[in-house]
C-alpha atoms as a PDB file:
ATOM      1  CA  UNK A   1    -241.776 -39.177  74.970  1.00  0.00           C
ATOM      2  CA  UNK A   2    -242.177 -36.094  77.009  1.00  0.00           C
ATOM      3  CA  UNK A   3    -238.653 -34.995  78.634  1.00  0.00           C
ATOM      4  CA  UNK A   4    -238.999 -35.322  82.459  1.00  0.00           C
ATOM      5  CA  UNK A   5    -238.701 -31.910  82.488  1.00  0.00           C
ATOM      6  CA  UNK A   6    -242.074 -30.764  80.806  1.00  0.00           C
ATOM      7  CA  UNK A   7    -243.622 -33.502  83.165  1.00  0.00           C
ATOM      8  CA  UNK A   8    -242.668 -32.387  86.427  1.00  0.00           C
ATOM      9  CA  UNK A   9    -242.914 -28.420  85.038  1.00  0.00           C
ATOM     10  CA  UNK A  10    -246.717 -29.461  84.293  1.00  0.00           C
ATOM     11  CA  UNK A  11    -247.284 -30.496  87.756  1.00  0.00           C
ATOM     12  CA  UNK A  12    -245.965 -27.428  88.710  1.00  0.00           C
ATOM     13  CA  UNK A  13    -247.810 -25.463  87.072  1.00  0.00           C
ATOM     14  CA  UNK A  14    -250.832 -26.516  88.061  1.00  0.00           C
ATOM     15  CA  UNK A  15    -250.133 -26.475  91.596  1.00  0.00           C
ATOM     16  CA  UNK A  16    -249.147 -23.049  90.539  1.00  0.00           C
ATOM     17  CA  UNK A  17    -252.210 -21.569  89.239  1.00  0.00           C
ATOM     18  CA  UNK A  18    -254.055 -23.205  92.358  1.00  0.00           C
ATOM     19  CA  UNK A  19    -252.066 -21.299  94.149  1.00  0.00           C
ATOM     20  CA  UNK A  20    -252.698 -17.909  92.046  1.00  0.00           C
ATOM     21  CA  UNK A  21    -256.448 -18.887  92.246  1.00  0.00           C
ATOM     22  CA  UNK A  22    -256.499 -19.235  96.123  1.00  0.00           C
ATOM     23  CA  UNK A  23    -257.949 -22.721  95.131  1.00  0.00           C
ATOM     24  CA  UNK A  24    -257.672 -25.762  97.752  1.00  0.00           C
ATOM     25  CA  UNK A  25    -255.338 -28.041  96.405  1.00  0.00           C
ATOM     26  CA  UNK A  26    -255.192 -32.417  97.034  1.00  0.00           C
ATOM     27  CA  UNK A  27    -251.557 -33.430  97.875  1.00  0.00           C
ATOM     28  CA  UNK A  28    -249.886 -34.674  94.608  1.00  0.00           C
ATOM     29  CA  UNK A  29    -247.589 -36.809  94.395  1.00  0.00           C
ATOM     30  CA  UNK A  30    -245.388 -35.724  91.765  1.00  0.00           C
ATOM     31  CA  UNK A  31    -243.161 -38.913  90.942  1.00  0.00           C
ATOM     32  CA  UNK A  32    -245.923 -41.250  90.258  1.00  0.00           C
ATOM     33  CA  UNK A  33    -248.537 -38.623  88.883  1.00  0.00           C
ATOM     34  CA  UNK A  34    -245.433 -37.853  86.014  1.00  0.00           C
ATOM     35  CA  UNK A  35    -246.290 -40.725  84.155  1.00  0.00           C
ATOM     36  CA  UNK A  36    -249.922 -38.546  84.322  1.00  0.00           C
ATOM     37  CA  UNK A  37    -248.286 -35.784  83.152  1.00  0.00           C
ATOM     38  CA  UNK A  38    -246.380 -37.294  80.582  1.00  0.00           C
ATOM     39  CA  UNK A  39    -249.954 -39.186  78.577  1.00  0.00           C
ATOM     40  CA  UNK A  40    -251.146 -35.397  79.175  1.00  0.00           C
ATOM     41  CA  UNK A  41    -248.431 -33.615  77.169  1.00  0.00           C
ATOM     42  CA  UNK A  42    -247.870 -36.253  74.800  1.00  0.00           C
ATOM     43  CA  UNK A  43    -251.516 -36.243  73.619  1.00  0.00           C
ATOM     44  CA  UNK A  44    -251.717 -32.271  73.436  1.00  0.00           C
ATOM     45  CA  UNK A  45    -248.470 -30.957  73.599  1.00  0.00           C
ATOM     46  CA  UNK A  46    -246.901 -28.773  76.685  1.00  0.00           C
ATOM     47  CA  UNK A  47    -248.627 -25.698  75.517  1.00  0.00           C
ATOM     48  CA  UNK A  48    -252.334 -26.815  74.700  1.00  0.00           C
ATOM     49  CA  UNK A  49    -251.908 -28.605  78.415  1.00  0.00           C
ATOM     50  CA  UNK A  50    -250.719 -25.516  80.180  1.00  0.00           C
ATOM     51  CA  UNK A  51    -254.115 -24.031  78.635  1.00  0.00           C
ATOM     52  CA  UNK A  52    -256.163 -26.424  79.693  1.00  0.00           C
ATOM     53  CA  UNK A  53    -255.000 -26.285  83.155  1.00  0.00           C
ATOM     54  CA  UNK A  54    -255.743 -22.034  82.672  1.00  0.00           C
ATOM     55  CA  UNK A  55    -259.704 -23.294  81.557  1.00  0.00           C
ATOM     56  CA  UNK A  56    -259.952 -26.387  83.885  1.00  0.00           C
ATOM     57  CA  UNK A  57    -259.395 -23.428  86.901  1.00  0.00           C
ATOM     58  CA  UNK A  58    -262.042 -21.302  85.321  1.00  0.00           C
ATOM     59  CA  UNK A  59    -264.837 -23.975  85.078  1.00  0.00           C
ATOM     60  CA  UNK A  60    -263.792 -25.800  88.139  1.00  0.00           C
ATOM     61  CA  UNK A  61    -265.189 -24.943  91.703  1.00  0.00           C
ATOM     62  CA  UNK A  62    -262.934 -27.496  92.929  1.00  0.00           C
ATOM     63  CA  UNK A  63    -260.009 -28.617  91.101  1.00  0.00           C
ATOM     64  CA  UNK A  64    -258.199 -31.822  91.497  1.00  0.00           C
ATOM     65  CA  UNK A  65    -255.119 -33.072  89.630  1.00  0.00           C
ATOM     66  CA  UNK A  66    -256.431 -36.763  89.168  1.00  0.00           C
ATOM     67  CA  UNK A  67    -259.565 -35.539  88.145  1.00  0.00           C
ATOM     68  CA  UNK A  68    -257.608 -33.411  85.756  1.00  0.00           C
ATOM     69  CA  UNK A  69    -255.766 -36.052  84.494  1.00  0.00           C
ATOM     70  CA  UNK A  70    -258.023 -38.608  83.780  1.00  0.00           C
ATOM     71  CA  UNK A  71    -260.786 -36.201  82.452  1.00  0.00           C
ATOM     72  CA  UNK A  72    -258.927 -34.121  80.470  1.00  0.00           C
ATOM     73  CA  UNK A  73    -260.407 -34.995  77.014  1.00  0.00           C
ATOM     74  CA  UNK A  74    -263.450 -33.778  78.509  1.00  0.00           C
ATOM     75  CA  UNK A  75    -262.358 -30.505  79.171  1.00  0.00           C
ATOM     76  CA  UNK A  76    -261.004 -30.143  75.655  1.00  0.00           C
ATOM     77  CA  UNK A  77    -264.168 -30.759  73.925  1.00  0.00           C
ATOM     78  CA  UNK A  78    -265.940 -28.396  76.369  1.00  0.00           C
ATOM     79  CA  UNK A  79    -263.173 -25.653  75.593  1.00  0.00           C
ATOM     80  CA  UNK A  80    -263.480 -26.209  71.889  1.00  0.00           C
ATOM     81  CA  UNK A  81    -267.219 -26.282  72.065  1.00  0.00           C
ATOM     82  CA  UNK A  82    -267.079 -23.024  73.694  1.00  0.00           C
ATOM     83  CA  UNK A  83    -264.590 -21.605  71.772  1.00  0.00           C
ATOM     84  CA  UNK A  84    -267.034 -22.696  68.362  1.00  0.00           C
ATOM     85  CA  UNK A  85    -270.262 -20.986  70.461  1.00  0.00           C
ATOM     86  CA  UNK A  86    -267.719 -17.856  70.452  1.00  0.00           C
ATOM     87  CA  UNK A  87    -267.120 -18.096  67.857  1.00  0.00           C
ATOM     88  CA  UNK A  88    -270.780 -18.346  65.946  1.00  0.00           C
ATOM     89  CA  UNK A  89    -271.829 -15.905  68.034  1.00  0.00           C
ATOM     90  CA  UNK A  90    -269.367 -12.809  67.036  1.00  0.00           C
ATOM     91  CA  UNK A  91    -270.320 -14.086  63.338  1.00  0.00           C
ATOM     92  CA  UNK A  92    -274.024 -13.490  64.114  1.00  0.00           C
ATOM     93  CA  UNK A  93    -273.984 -10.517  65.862  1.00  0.00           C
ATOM     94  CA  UNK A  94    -271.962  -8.950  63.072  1.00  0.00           C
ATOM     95  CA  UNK A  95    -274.422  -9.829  60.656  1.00  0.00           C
ATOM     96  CA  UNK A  96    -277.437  -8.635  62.967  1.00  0.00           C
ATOM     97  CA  UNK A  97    -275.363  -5.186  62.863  1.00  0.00           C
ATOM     98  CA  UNK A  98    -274.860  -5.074  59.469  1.00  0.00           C
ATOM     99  CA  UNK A  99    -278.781  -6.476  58.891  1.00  0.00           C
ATOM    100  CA  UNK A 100    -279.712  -3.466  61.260  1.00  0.00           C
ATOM    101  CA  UNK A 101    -277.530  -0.517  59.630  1.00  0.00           C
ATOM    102  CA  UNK A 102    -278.828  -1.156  56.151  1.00  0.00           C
END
């Protein structure tokens, strides 16, 4: 169980980076979107959800907590999707480099 701490410090955050992004923001209601929070950070842990909230406010044109929330195992398999494409992609230009230098 997630310490009530991490829970409301999740919230936070994310109201926190809408803020840095100059991103309009729902009202959210942080003592009954904890329990949210709290299925969040006990599925990923604190740190993998602070980074999804980072990539949910790059892909998002308008971000929303619920959505967030309830959507948030999409967002995963889009990051680690695109993290794999990265990923494939470094490994193939290298080898296009190498292919083109001998």
């Amino acid at each position: 169980m997630a310490d009530k701490k991490q829970r409301y410090s999740l919230i936070s955050y994310f109201k926190k980076v809408a803020k840095e992004n100059n991103a309009p923001l729902q009202p959210i209601n942080i003592h009954s979107q904890q329990w949210a929070a709290e299925a969040l950070i006990e599925s990923y842990g604190y740190e993998e959800c602070k980074d999804l909230v980072d990539y949910y406010f790059v892909v998002s044109a308008s971000p929303d907590w619920t959505w967030f929330a309830y959507n948030s195992d999409k967002l995963l398999q889009s990051k680690t999707l695109e993290e794999d494409d990265r990923r494939l992609r470094a490994r193939l230009r290298k080898g296009a480099k190498e292919w083109l230098e001998s």
